[in-house]
Protein backbone atom coordinates (compact mmCIF):
# COMPACT_ATOMS: atom_id res chain seq x y z
CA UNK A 1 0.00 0.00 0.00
CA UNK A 2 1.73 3.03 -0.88
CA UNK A 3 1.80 6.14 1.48
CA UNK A 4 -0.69 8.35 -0.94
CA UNK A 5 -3.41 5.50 -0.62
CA UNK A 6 -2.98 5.31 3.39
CA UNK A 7 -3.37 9.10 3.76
CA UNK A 8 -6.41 9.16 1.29
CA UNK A 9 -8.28 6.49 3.20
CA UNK A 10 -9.03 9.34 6.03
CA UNK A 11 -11.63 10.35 2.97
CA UNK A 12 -13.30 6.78 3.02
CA UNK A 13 -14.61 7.44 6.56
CA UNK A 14 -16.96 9.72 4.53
CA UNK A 15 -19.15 6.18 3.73
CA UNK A 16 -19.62 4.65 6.87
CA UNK A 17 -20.72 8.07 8.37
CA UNK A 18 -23.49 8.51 6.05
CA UNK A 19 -24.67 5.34 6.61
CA UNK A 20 -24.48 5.55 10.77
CA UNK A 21 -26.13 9.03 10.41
CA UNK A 22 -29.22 7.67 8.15
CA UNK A 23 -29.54 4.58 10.41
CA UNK A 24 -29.40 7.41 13.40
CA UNK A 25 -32.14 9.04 11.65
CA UNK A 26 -34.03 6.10 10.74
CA UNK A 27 -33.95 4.49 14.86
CA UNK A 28 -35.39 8.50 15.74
CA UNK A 29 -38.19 7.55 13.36
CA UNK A 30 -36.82 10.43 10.89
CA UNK A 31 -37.50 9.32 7.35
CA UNK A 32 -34.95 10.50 4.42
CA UNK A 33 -36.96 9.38 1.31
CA UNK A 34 -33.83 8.69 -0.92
CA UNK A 35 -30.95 6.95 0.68
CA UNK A 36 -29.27 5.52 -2.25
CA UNK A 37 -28.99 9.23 -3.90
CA UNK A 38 -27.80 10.05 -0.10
CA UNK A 39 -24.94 7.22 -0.07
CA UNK A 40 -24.16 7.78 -3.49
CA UNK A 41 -23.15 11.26 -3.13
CA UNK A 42 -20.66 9.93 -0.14
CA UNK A 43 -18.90 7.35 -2.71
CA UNK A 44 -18.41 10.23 -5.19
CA UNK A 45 -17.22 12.31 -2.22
CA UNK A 46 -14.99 9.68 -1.10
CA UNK A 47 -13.65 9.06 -4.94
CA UNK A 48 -13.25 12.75 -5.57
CA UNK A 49 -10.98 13.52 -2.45
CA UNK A 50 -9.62 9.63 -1.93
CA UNK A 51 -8.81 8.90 -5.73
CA UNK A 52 -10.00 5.65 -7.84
CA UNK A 53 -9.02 2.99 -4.47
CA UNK A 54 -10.26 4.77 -1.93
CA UNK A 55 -13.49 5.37 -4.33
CA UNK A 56 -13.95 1.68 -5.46
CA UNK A 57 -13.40 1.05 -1.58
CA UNK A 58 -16.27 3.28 -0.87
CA UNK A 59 -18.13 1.54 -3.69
CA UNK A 60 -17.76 -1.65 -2.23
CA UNK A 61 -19.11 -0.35 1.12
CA UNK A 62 -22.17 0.86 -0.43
CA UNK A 63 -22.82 -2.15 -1.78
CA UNK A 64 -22.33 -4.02 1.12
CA UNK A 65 -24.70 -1.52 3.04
CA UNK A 66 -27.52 -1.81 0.24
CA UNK A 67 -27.22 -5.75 -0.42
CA UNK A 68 -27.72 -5.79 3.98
CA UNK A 69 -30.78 -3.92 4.54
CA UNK A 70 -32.32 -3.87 0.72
């Protein structure tokens, strides 16, 4: 893993917070209509300020998230 990839994965944390802050929202019976257009917008995020790993990383958690609960 080279040292520009391990400092860009600080941006990946981007994914996993979405997702704990809809599922936050969700438990305090808050409904966001359109969580894949939500957790999309934190891979691109991710992608833009990560680069192409950290964004297919990302990716792959989103994935993971929607194949879970969908």
């Amino acid at each position: 893993m080279t040292a520009k990839f391990r400092g860009n994965l600080k941006h990946l944390a981007v994914v996993p917070a979405a997702i704990a802050v809809l599922w936050g929202l969700g438990e305090a019976g808050i409904h966001i209509p359109d969580h894949p257009a939500i957790l999309l917008l934190a891979v691109v995020y991710s992608a833009y300020r990560g680069g192409l790993g950290v964004g297919l990383a990302g990716a792959a958690l989103d994935v993971a998230y929607a194949a879970l609960f969908f």
